[in-house]
Each structure stands twice: as C-alpha cells, then as structure tokens.
Protein backbone atom coordinates (compact mmCIF):
# COMPACT_ATOMS: atom_id res chain seq x y z
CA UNK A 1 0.00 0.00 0.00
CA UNK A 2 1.65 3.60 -1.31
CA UNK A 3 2.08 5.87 1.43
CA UNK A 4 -0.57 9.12 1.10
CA UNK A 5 1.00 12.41 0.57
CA UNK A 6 0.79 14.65 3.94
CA UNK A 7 -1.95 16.84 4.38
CA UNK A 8 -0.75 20.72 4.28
CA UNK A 9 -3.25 22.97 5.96
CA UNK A 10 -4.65 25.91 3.97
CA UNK A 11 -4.27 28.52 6.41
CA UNK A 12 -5.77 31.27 3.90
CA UNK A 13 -8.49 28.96 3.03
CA UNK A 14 -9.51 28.77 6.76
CA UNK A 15 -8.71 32.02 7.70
CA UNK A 16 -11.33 33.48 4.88
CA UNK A 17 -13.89 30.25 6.48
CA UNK A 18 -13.15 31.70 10.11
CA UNK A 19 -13.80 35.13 8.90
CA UNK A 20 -16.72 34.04 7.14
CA UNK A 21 -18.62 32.70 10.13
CA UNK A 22 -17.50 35.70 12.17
CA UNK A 23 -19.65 37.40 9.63
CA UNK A 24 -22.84 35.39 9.38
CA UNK A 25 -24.12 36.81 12.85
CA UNK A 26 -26.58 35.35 15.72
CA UNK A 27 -28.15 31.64 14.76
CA UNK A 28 -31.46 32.19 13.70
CA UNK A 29 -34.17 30.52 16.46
CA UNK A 30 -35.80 27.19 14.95
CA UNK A 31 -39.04 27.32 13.09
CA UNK A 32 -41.57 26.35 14.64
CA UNK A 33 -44.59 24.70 12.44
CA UNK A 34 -46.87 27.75 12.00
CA UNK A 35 -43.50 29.71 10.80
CA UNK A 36 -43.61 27.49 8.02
CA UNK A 37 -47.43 28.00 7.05
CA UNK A 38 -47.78 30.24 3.79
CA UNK A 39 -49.05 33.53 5.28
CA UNK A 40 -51.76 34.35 2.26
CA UNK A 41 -53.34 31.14 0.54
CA UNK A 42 -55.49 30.59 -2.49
CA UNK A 43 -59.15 29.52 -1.88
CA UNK A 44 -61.06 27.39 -3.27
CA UNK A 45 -63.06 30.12 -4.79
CA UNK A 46 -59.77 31.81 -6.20
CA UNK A 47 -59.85 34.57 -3.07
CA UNK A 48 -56.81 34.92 -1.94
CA UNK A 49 -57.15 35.32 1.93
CA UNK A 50 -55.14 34.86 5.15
CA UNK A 51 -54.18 31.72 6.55
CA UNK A 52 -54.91 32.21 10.00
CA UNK A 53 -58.33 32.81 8.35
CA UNK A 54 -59.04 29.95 6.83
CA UNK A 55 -61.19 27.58 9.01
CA UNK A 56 -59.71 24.01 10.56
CA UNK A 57 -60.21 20.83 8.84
CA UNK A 58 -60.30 17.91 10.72
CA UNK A 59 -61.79 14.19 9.17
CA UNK A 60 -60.85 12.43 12.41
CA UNK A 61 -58.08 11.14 10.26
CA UNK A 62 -55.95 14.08 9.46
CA UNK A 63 -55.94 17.65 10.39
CA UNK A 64 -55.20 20.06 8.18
CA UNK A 65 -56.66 23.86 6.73
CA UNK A 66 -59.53 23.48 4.94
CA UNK A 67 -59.22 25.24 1.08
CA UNK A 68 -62.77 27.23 1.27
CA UNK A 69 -62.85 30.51 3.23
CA UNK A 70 -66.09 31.44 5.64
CA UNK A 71 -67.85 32.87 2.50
CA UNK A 72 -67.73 29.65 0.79
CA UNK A 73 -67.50 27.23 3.03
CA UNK A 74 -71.43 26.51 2.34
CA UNK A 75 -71.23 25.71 -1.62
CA UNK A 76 -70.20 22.24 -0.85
CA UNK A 77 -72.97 22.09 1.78
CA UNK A 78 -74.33 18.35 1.28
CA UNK A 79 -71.55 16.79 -0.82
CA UNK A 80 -68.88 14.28 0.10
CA UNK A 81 -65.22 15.54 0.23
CA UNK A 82 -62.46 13.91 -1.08
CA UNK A 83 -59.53 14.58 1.30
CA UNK A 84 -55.46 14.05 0.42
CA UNK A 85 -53.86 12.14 3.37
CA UNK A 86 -50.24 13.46 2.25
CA UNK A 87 -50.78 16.59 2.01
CA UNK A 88 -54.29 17.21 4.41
CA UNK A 89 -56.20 19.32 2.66
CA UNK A 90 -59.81 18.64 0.12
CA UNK A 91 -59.49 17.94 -3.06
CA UNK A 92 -62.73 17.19 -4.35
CA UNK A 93 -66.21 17.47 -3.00
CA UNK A 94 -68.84 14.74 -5.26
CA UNK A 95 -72.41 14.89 -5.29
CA UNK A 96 -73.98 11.56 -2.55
CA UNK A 97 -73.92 8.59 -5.09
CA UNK A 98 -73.65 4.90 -5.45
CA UNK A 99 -70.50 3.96 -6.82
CA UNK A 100 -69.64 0.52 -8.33
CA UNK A 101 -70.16 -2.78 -6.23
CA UNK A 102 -72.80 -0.93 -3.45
CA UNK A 103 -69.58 2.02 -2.11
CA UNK A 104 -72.02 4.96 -1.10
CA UNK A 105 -70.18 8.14 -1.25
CA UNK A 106 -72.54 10.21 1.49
CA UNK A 107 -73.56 13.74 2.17
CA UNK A 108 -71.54 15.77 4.25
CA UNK A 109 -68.90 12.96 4.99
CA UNK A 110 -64.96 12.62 4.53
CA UNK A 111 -63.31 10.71 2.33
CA UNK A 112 -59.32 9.85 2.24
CA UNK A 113 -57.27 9.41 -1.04
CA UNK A 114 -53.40 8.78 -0.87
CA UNK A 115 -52.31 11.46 -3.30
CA UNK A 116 -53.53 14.59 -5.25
CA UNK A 117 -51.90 16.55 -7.91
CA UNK A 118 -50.47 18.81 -5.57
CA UNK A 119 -48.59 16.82 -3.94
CA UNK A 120 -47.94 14.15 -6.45
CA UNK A 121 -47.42 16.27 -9.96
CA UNK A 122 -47.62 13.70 -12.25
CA UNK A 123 -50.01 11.75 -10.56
CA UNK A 124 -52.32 9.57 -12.84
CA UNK A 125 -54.78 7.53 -10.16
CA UNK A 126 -55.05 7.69 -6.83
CA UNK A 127 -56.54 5.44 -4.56
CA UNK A 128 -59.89 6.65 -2.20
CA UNK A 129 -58.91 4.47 1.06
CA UNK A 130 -62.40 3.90 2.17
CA UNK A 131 -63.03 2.63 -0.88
CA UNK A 132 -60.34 -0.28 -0.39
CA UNK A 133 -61.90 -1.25 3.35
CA UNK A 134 -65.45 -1.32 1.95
CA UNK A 135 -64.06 -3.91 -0.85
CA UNK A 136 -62.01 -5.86 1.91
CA UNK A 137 -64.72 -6.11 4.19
CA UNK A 138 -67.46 -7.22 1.55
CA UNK A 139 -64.43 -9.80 -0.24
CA UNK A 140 -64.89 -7.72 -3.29
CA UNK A 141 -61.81 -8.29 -5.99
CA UNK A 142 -60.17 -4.43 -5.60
CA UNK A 143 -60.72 -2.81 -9.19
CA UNK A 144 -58.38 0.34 -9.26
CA UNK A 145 -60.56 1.21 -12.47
CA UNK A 146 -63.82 1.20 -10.71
C-alpha cells in the first residue's frame, strides 16, 4: 500500500472560512410549524385570503386547513369531500352517489385518497382508502378502475 502524501493545511483557506462565520451573525431561532405555514393562501373560490383565516379541517383522520374561506365554506354544503392524506387538505367534494359494487359516497362525509396533484405532480390515479376497506370487508376483488 503507497504511502498518502501529507496533508498541508490551507491557512488562507480557513482564515477566509473563520472570517466568514465571524460574519454570518446570531443563529437564527428554529421554526416552529406555523412559521412554516404560507401567510396568504389561495381559496377554493380563487380569493386569496389569510391563513390564520381559513377555518380548521379535521376528518378524524388528518388535520389540516380546509381550502374554502367562511364565505364559501357553504357551496359544498351536502356533498362528500375527497380529502389528500399526504398533504391534508380537500381535493374534491362529489355529489352523494352509489358507486360501483354498493360504495355509497354520502352527504356531508370525509373521504381519504393517498395522493392529489399537488402533492404528487404527475399523478395519474389515486386510490380513495375507504373505498379499499369497503371492498375488503365485503371480499370484493379491488378494481383500481372502478
């Protein structure tokens, strides 16, 4: 085995790093979760409004910030929301229906999916999880198409 050169110290190279850090100042106190909240979002009916104002979501699932503000919080009175898991927030409200092999979708309940488009971008499907227990429970083949 060849013997490695010695190691020569840079002493401008850590005199300019020394100097450096001399320079960056305080440390900066750790963020704390609601530091890293957006302070203005986008609802769902393209207002753009406070975050602290937008009301609490929670599916007894996941809590998150719902995406309507107080002024439209009532248009998706009596649909079923579809709610991302990932990223905790609606994604789709659907009128009460039937859907294939006897899943209801029902008024004014949550529903969880594992993805959306905003947190996934190139999502294609997604999976609605209650959907998956329903066909589990029943011993109904899972159809991803369905």
């Amino acid at each position: 085995m060849a013997e490695e050169p010695p190691i020569t110290p840079d002493y401008d190279a850590l005199a300019q790093m020394v100097q450096a850090y001399g320079e960056m100042g305080p440390p900066k106190p750790p963020a704390t979760p609601l530091d890293l909240l957006p302070s203005t979002v986008m609802c769902a009916c393209n207002k753009v409004v406070e975050a602290t104002d937008m009301p609490a979501l929670d599916t007894g699932v996941v809590r998150g910030m719902d995406n309507r503000c107080e002024g439209c919080e009532n248009l998706n009175k009596g649909m079923a929301t579809l709610v991302c898991v990932r990223c905790k927030t609606p994604v789709m409200w659907l009128e009460p229906h039937e859907a294939s092999a006897g899943f209801l979708f029902e008024a004014d309940k949550f529903y969880h999916t594992d993805g959306c488009p905003g947190c996934k971008p190139n999502l294609e499907k997604s999976t609605i999880l209650e959907q998956i227990v329903f066909y589990r429970k029943h011993d109904i083949p899972y159809d991803p198409e369905s």
